[in-house]
Protein backbone atom coordinates (compact mmCIF):
# COMPACT_ATOMS: atom_id res chain seq x y z
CA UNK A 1 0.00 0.00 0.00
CA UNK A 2 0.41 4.10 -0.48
CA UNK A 3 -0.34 6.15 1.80
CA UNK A 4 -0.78 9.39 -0.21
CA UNK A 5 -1.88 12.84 0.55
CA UNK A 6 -0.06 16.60 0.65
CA UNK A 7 2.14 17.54 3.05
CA UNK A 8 0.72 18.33 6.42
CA UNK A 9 -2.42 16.20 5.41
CA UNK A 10 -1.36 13.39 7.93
CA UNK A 11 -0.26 10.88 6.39
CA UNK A 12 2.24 9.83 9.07
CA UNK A 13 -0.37 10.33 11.79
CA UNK A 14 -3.18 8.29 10.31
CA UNK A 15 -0.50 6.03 8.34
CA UNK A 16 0.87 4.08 11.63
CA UNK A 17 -2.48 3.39 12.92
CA UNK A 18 -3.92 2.07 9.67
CA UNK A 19 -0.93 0.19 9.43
CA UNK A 20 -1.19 -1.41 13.01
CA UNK A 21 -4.36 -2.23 11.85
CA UNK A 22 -3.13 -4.09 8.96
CA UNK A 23 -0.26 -5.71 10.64
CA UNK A 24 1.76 -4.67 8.51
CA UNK A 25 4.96 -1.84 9.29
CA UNK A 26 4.63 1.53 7.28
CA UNK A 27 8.04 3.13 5.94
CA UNK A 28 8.21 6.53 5.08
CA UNK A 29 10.08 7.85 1.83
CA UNK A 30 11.43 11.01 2.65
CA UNK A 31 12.84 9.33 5.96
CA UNK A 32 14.27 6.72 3.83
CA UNK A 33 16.00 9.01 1.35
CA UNK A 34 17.21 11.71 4.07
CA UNK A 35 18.98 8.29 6.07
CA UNK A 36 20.57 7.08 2.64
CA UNK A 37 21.66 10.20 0.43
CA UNK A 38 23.78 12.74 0.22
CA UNK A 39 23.89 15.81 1.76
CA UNK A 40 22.96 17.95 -1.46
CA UNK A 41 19.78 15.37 -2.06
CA UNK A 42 18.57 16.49 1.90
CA UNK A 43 19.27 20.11 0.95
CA UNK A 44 17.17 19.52 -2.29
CA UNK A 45 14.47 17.77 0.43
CA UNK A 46 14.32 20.98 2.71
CA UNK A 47 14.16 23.25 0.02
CA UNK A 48 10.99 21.71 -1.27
CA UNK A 49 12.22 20.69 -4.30
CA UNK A 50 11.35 17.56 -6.62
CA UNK A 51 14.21 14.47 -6.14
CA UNK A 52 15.52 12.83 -9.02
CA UNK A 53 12.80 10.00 -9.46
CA UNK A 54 15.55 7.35 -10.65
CA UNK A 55 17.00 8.04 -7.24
CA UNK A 56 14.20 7.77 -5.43
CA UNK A 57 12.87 4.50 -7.17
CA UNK A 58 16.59 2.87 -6.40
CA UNK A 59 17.24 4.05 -2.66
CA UNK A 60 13.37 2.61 -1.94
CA UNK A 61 14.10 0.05 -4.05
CA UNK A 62 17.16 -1.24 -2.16
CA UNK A 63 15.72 -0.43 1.00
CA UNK A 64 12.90 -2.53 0.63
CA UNK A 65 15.03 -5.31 -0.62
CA UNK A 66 16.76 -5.24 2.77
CA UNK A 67 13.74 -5.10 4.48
CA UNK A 68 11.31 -7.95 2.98
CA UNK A 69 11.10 -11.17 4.60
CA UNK A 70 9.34 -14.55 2.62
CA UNK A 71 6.05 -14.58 3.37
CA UNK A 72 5.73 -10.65 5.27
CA UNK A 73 2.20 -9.27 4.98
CA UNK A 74 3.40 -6.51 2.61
CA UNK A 75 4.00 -2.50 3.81
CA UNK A 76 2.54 0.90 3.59
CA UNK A 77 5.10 3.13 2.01
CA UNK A 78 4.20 6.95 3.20
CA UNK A 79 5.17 9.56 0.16
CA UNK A 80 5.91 7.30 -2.61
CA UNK A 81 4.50 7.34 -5.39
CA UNK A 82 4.76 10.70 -6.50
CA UNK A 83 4.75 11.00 -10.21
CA UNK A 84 4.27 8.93 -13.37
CA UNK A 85 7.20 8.57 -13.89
CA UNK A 86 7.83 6.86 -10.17
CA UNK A 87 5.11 5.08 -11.19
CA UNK A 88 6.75 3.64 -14.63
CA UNK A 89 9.83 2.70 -12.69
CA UNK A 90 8.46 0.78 -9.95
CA UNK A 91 6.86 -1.91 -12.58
CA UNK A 92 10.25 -2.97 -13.17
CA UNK A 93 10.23 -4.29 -9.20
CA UNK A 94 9.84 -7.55 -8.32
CA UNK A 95 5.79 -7.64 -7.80
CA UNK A 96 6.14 -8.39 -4.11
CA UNK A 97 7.71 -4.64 -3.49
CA UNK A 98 5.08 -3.49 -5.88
CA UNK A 99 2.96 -0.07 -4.34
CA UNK A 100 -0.72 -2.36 -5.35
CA UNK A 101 -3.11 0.06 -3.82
CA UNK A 102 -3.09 3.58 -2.45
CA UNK A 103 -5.04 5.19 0.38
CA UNK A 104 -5.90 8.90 0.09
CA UNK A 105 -6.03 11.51 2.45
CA UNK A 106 -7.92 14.40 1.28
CA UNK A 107 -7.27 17.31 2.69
CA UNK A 108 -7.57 21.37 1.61
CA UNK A 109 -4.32 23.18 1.12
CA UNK A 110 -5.19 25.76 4.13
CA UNK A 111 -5.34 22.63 6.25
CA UNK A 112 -2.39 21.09 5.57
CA UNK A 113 -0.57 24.76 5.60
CA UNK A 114 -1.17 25.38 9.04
CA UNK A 115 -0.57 21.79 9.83
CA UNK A 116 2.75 21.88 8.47
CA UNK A 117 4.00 25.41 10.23
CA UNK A 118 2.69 23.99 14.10
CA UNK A 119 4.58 20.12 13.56
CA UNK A 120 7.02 20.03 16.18
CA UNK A 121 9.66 17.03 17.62
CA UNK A 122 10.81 16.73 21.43
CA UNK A 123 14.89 16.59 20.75
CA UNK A 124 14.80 13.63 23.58
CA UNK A 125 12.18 11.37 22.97
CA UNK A 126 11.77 12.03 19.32
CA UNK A 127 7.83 11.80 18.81
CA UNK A 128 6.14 14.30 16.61
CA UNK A 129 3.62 16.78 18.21
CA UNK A 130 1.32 19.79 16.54
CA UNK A 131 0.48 23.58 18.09
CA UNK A 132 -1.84 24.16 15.56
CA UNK A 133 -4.98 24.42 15.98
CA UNK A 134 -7.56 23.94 12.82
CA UNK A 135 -11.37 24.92 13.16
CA UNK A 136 -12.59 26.11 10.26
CA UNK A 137 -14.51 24.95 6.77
CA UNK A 138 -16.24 21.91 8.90
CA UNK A 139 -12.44 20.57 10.35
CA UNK A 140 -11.98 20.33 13.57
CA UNK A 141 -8.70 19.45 14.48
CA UNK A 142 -7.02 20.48 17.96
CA UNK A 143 -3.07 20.57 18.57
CA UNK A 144 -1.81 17.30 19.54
CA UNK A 145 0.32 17.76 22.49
CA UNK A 146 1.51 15.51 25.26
CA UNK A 147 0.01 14.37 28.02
CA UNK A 148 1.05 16.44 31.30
CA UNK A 149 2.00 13.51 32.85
CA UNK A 150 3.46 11.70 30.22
CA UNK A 151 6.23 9.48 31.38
CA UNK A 152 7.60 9.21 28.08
CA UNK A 153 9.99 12.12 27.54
CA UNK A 154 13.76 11.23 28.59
CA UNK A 155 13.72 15.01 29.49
CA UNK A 156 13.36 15.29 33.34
CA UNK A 157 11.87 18.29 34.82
CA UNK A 158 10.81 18.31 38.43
CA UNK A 159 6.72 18.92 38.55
CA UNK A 160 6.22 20.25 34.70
CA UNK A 161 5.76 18.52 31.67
CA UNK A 162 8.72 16.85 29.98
CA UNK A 163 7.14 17.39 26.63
CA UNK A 164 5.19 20.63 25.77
CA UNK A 165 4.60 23.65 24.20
CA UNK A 166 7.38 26.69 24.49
CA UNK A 167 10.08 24.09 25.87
CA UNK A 168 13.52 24.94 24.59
CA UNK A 169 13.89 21.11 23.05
CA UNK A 170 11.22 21.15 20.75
CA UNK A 171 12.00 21.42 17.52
CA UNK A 172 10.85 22.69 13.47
CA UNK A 173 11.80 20.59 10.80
CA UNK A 174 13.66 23.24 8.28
CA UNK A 175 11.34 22.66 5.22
CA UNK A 176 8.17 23.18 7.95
CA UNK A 177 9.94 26.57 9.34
CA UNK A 178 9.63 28.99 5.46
CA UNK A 179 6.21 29.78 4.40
CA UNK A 180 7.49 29.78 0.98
CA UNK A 181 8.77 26.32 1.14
CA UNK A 182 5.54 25.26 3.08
CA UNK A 183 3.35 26.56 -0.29
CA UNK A 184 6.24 25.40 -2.61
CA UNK A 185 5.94 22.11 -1.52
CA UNK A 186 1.77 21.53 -1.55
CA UNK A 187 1.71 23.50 -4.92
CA UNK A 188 4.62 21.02 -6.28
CA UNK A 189 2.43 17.58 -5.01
CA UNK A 190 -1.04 19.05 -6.50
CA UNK A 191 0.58 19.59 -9.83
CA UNK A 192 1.54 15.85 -9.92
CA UNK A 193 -1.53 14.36 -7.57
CA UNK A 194 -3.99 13.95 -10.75
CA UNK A 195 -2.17 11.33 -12.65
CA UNK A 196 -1.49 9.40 -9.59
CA UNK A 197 -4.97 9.09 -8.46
CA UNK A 198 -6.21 8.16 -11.51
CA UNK A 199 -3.81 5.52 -12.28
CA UNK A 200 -4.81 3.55 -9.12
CA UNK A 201 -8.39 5.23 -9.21
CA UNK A 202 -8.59 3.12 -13.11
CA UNK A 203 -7.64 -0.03 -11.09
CA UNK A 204 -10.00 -0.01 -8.26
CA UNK A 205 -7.29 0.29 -6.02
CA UNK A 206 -7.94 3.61 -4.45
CA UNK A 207 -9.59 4.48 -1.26
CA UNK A 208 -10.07 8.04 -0.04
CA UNK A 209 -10.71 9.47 3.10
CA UNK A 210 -11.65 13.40 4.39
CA UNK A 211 -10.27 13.45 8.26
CA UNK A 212 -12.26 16.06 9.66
CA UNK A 213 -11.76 15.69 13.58
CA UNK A 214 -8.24 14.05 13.51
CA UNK A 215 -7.85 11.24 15.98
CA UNK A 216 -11.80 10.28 16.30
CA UNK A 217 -11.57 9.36 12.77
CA UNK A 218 -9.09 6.67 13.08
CA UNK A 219 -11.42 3.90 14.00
CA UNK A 220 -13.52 4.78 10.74
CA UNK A 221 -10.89 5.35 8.40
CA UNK A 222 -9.70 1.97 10.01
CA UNK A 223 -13.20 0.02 9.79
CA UNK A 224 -13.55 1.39 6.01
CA UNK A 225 -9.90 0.06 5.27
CA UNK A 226 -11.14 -3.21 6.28
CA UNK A 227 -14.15 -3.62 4.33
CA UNK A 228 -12.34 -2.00 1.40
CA UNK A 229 -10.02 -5.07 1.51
CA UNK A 230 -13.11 -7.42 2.62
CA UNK A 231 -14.41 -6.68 -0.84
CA UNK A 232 -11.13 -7.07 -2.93
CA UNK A 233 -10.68 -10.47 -1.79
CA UNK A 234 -10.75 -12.87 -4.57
CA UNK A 235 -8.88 -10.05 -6.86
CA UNK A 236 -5.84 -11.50 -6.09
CA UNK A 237 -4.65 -11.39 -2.60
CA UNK A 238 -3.82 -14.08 -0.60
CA UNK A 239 -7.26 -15.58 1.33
CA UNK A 240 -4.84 -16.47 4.97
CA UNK A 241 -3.41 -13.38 4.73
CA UNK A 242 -6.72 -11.38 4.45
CA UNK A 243 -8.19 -13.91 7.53
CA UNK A 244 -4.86 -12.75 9.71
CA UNK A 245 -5.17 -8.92 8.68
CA UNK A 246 -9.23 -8.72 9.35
CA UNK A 247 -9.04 -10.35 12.75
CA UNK A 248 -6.21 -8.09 13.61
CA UNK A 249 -8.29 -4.74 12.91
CA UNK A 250 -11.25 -5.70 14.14
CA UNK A 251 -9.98 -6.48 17.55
């Protein structure tokens, strides 16, 4: 599976649970490439730029080489793909590393704008948080912050929150920190989104979703992942594997 959507749409915070639910481990592309490049490829990255798609197709591709086990449940790959031409190159894969089918999330630029400019990361315990507050044009989506007691944080301070908002070790990613980049980068996915959700749209291998309230919507979105497979059984996919991945989400 693809997990695709603009940036700041969610895809990372709706992609792990949908991928819990399928039992299968999600992978996301930009990660991938920023761990495996060079240094001018991560500046490219920040900058909101367009990679090389041969390069990205061959880093994910050896990646995912590395990573597959006989008989694994498959993956949800977050960012990838992102043009035609990504598209072309992956049917050269062997089928098993394949991106089948792609989940949508559909979500309005102004959304995933301020989104994008309240993401923060705690320096310590590295999990992703958001200031931003959205409540407008029938979304409702609060800042996800940490728990005041959260023991998670390897940042100790006596009676106050080891995670939070204003702390001194959260931190912006650089290509969420410029405006510019932030509109540079949503303008650069629409212009390429069209062809991609066609080609797995044509297939009947596309299923979209509209988060409106953020976290509520995960059991949903996870529910209506589960009868979307429910009803492509027989299309190809493995009948044990689909038995092991329903009981799993429907827990």
């Amino acid at each position: 599976f693809t997990i695709i959507g603009p940036p700041g749409s969610g895809k990372g915070f709706y992609g792990k649970p949908l991928a819990e639910c399928l039992n299968i481990p999600l992978f996301t592309a930009s990660s991938i490439l920023r761990q495996s490049s060079s240094l001018d490829l991560t500046r490219r990255i920040d900058s909101g730029g367009l990679v090389d798609c041969p390069l990205v197709c061959d880093t994910l591709l050896g990646f995912l080489e590395r990573r597959h086990v006989e008989g694994s449940h498959g993956f949800l790959l977050d960012g990838f793909p992102r043009t035609l031409l990504q598209i072309e190159l992956m049917k050269k894969w062997p089928n098993a590393l394949r991106v089948h089918a792609a989940i949508q999330v559909d979500v309005p630029d102004h959304v995933c704008q301020t989104k994008m400019m309240g993401r923060r990361t705690c320096e310590y315990c590295h999990r992703g948080f958001n200031v931003a507050n959205v409540d407008t044009g029938g979304f409702h989506l609060p800042p996800l912050l940490p728990n005041k007691n959260d023991p998670e944080c390897a940042k100790m301070s006596s009676n106050k929150p080891r995670c939070g908002p204003g702390v001194d070790w959260w931190t912006k990613r650089k290509d969420d920190s410029d405006p510019k980049v932030v509109e540079q980068r949503i303008r650069l996915y629409r212009q390429h989104e069209g062809p991609i959700l066609k080609y797995y749209e044509q297939s009947g291998q596309l299923l979209s979703f509209t988060p409106r309230r953020g976290k509520p919507d995960i059991p949903r979105m996870q529910n209506e992942l589960q009868k979307w497979r429910d009803d492509r059984q027989g299309q190809g996919y493995d009948t044990k594997r689909e038995t092991l991945q329903k009981r799993s989400c429907r827990r």
